[in-house]
Protein backbone atom coordinates (compact mmCIF):
# COMPACT_ATOMS: atom_id res chain seq x y z
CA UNK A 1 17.24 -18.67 -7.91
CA UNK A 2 15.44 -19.97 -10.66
CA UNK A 3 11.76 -19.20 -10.62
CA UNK A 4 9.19 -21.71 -11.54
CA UNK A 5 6.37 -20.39 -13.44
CA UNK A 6 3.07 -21.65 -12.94
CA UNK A 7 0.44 -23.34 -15.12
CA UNK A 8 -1.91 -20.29 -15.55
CA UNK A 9 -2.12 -16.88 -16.84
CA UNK A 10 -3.50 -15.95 -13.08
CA UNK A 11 -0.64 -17.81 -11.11
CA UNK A 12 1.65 -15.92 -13.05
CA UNK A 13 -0.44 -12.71 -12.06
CA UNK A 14 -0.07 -13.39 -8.90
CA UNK A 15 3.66 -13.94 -8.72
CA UNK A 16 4.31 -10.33 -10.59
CA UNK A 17 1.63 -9.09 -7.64
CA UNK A 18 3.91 -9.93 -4.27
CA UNK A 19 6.94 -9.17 -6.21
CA UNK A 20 5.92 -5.66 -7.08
CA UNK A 21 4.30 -4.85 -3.94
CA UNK A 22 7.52 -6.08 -2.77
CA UNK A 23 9.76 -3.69 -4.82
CA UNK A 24 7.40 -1.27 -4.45
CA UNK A 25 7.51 -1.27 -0.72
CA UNK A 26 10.80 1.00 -0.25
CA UNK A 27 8.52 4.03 -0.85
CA UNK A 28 7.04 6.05 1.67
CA UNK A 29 3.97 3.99 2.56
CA UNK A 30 10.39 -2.52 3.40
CA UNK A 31 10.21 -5.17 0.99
CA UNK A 32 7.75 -7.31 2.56
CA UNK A 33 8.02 -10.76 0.76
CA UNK A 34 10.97 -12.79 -1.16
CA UNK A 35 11.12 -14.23 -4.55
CA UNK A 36 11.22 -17.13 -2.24
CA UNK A 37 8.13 -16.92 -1.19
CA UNK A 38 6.39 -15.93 -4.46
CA UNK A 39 8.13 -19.32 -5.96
CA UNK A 40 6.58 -21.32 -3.43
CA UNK A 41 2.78 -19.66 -3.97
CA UNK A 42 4.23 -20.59 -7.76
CA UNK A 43 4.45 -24.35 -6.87
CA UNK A 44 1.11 -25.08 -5.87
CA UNK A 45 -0.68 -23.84 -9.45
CA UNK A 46 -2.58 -26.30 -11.59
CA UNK A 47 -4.29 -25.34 -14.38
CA UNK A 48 -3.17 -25.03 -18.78
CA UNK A 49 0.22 -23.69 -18.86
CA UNK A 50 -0.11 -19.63 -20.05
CA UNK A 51 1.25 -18.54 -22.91
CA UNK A 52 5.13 -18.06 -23.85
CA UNK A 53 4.79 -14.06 -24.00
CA UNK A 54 2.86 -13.87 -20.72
CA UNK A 55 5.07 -15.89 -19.28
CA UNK A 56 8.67 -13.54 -20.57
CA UNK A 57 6.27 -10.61 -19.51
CA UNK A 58 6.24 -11.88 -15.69
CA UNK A 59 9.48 -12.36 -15.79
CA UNK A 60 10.42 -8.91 -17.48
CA UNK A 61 8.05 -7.12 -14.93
CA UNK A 62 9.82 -8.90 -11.72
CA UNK A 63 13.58 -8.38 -13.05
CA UNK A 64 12.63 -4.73 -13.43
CA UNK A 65 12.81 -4.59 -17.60
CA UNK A 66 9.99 -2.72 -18.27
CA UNK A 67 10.21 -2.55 -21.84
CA UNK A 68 10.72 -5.63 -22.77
CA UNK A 69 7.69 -6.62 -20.12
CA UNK A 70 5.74 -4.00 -22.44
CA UNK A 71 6.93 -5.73 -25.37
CA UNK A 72 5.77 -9.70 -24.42
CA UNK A 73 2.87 -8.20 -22.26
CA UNK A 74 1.14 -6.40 -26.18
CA UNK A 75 1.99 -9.86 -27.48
CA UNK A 76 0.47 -12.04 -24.89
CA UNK A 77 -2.73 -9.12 -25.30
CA UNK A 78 -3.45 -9.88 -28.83
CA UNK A 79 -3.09 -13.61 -28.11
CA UNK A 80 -4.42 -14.50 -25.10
CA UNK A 81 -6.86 -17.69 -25.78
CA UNK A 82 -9.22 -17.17 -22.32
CA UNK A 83 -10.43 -14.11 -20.66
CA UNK A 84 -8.49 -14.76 -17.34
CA UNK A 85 -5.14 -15.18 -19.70
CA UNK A 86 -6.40 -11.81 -21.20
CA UNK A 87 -6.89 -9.97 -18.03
CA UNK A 88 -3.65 -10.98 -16.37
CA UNK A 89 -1.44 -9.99 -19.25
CA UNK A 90 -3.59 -6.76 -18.99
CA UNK A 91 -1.97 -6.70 -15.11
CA UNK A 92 1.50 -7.32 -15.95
CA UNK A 93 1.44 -4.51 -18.82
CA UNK A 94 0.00 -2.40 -16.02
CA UNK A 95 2.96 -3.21 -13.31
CA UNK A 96 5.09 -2.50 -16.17
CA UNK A 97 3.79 0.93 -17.54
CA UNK A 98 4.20 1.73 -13.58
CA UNK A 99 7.66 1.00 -13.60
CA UNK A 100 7.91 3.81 -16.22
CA UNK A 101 6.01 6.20 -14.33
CA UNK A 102 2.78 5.71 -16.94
CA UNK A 103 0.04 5.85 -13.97
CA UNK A 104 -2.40 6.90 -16.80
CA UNK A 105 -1.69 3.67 -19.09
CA UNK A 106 -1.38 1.54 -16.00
CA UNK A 107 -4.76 2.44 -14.80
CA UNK A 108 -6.40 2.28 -18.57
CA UNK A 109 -4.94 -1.62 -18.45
CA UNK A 110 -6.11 -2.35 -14.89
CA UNK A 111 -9.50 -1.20 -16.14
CA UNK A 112 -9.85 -3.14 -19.06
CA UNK A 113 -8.36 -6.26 -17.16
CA UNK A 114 -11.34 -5.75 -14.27
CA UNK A 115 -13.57 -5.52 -17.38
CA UNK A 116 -12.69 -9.07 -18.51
CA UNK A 117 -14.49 -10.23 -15.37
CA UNK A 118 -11.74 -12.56 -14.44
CA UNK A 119 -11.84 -14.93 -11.90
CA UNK A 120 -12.24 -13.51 -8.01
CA UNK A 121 -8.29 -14.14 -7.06
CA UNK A 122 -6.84 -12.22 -10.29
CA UNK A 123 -9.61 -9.41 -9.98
CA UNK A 124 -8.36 -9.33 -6.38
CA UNK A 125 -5.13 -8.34 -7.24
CA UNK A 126 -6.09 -5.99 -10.14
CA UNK A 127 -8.69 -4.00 -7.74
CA UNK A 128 -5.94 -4.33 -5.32
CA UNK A 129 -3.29 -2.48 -7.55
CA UNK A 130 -6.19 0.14 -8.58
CA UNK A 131 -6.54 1.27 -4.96
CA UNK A 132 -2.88 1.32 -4.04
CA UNK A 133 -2.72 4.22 -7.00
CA UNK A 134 -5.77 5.27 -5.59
CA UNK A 135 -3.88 5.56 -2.19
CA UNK A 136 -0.84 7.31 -3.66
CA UNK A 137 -2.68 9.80 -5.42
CA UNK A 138 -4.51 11.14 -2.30
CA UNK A 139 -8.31 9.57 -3.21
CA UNK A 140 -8.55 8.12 0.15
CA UNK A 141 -12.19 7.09 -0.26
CA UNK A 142 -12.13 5.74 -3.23
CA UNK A 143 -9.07 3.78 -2.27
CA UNK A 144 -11.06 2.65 0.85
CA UNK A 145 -14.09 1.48 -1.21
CA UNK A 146 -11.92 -0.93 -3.39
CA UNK A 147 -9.81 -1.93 -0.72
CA UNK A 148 -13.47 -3.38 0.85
CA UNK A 149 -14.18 -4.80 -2.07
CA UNK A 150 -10.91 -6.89 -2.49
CA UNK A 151 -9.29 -7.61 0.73
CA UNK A 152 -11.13 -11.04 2.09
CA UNK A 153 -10.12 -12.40 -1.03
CA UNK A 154 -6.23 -11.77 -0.92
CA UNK A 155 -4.27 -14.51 0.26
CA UNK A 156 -3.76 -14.25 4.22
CA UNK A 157 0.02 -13.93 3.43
CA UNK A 158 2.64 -10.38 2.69
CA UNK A 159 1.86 -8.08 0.66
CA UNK A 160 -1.58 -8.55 2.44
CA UNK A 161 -0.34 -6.89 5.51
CA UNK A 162 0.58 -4.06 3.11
CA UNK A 163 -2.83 -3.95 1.98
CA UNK A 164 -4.51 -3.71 5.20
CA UNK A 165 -1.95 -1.25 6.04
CA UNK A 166 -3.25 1.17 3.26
CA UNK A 167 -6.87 -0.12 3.86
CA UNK A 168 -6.70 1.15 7.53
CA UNK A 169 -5.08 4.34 6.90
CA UNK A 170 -7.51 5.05 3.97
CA UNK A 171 -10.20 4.94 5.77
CA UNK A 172 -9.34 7.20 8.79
CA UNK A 173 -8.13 9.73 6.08
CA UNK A 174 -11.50 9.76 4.85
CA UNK A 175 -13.25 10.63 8.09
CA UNK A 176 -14.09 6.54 9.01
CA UNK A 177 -11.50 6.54 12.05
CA UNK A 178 -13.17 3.91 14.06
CA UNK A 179 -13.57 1.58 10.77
CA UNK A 180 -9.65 2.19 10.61
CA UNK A 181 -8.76 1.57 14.00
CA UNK A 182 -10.48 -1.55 13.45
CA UNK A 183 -8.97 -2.25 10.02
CA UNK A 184 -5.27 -1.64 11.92
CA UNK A 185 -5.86 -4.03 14.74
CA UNK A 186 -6.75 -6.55 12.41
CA UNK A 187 -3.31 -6.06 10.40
CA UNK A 188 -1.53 -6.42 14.05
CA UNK A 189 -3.50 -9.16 15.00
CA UNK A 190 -3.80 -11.38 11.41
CA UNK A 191 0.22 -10.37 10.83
CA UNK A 192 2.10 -10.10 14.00
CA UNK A 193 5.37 -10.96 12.76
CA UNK A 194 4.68 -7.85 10.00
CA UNK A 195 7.17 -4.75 10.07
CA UNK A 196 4.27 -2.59 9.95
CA UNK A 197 2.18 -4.35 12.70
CA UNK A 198 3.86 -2.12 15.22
CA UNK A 199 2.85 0.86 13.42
CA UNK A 200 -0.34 -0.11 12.42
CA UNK A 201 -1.02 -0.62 16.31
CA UNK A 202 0.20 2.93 17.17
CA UNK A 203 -1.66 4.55 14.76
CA UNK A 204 -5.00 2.71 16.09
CA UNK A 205 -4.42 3.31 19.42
CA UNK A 206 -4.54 7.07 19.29
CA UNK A 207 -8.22 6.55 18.97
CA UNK A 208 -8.39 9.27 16.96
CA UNK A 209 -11.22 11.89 15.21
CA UNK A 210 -9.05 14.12 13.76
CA UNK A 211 -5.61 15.08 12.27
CA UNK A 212 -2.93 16.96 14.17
CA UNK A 213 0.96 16.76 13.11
CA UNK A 214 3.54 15.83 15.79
CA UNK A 215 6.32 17.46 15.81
CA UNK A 216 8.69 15.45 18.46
CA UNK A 217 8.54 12.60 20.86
CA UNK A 218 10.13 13.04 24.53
CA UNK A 219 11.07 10.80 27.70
CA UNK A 220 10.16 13.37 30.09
CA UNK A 221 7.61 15.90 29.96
CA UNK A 222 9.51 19.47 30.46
CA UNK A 223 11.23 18.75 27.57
CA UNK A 224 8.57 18.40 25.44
CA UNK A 225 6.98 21.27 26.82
CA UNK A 226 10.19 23.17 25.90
CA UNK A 227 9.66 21.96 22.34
CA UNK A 228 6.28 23.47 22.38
CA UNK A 229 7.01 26.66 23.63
CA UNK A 230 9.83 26.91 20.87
CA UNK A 231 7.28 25.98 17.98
CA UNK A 232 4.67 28.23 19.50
CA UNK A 233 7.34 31.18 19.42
CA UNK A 234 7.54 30.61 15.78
CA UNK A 235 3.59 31.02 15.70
CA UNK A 236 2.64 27.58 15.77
CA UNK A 237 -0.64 26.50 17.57
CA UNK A 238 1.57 23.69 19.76
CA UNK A 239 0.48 21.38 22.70
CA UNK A 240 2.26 18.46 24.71
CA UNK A 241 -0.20 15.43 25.26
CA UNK A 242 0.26 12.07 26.62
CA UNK A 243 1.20 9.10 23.69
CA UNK A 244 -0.59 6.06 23.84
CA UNK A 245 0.47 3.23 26.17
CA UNK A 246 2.36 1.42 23.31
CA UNK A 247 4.62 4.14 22.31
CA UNK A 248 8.18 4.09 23.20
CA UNK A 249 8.85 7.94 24.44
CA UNK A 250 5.52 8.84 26.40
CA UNK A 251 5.01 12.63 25.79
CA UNK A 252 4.46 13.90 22.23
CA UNK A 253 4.36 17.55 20.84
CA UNK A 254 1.41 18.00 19.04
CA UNK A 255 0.58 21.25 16.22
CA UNK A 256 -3.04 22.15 14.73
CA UNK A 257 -6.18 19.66 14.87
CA UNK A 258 -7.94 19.43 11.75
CA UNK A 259 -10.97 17.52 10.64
CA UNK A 260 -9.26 16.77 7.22
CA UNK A 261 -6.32 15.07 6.31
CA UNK A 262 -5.40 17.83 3.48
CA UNK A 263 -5.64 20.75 5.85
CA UNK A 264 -3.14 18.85 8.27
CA UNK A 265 -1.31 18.03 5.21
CA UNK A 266 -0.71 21.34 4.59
CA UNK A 267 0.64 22.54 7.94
CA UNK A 268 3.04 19.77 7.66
CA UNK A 269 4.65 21.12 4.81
CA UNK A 270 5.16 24.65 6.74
CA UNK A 271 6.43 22.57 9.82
CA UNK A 272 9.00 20.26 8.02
CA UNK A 273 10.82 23.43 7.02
CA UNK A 274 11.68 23.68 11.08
CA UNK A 275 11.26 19.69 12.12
CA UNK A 276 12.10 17.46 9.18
CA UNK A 277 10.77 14.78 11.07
CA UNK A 278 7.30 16.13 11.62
CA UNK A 279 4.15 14.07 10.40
CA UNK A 280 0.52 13.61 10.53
CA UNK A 281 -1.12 11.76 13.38
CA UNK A 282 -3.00 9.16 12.67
């Protein structure tokens, strides 16, 4: 479909922010929202049309053509008229140095777009993008700390589900578990209809203070307790314990408890040789 382009350099921003959160979503952490949707958060805009490169920039970043997004986005840089204008073509240069795997130039431009002071919804999005890379680079609290600073002011729509997603798990990763529970439940409760509001619940209602990897999930408890005895033959510290109320096979097979995430990190790399399917609870 043909996508109508707002009437400012921040609309655009945020168009090129649910569509690459969108794209973005296959990785390990769905495609959560349409280029549907992001046309009709398009519609409602109303402010001095952006510029012609910002504008080919957004649409180079969503179709995936990074270098011509790079291209448009230097142009739009150098002639940006208004700080906001500045910023967001700062954003869409970052999205697209992503898309080549530049994580150092993408957080350079996110930098210098947050240091443009732009208005709160595009510096939303730009802190927002800052502590997804945050996120995917392991610095859970600093990923944590933006995602506070940034989330009340994301519109209550996908990819803000994905947000709170991160936001939650952040947090218990850094040690705040009961912040994170919390932070969960609200995704569940704000986003119902979300693919990761099941999840989200799950992970909350382990009520959790510390890591542990599980390693299988069982209908009956003497097979799980078979599954144990097999890992623990292998030298494994294993245990069977009781899932939460919400989960769909009751009795889980449990290995290590850690108070960090990087220690149980590290025994689920030794366990996914034997159970591919192992991972880290919460």
């Amino acid at each position: 479909m043909e996508i109508v382009f707002p009437v400012s350099g921040v609309m655009c921003a945020i168009l090129v922010w649910i569509l690459d959160l969108s794209l973005r979503s296959a990785s390990p952490c769905g495609r959560l929202c349409t280029v549907v949707g992001a046309g009709c958060l398009l519609l409602a805009g109303c402010a001095p049309r952006p510029s012609a490169q910002l504008h080919h920039a957004s649409q180079a970043v969503t179709s995936q053509q990074s270098a011509a997004a790079l291209e448009h986005a230097d142009q739009a840089i150098r002639q940006a008229r208004t700080a906001d204008d500045r910023a967001s073509a700062y954003y869409v240069r970052a999205l697209a140095r992503l898309q080549q795997g530049d994580r150092v130039g993408a957080r350079a431009d996110l930098q210098a777009g947050t240091h443009l002071h732009p208005d709160r919804a595009l510096a939303a999005r730009i802190e927002a993008q800052t502590a997804n890379l945050d996120f995917e680079d392991g610095f859970y609290a600093s990923a944590a700390a933006r995602y506070a600073a940034c989330a009340d002011q994301l519109p209550r729509r996908p990819p803000t589900d994905r947000v709170l997603f991160q936001y939650g798990a952040a947090l218990q990763r850094s040690g705040k578990f009961r912040e994170g529970d919390e932070t969960l439940r609200r995704l569940a409760k704000e986003y119902p209809a979300s693919p990761l509001a099941e999840q989200a619940s799950r992970k909350a209602d382990w009520r959790a203070t510390s890591f542990t990897v599980q390693c299988g999930a069982y209908r009956d408890e003497p097979s799980a307790q078979r599954r144990a005895a097999e890992l623990r033959a292998k030298g494994f510290t294993a245990r069977v314990v009781r899932a939460p109320q919400s989960a769909t096979l009751p009795w889980v097979v449990h290995c290590g408890l850690f108070a960090r995430y990087a220690d149980a990190g590290r025994l689920l790399a030794s366990l996914r040789t034997i159970q591919p399917d192992a991972f880290i609870v919460p």
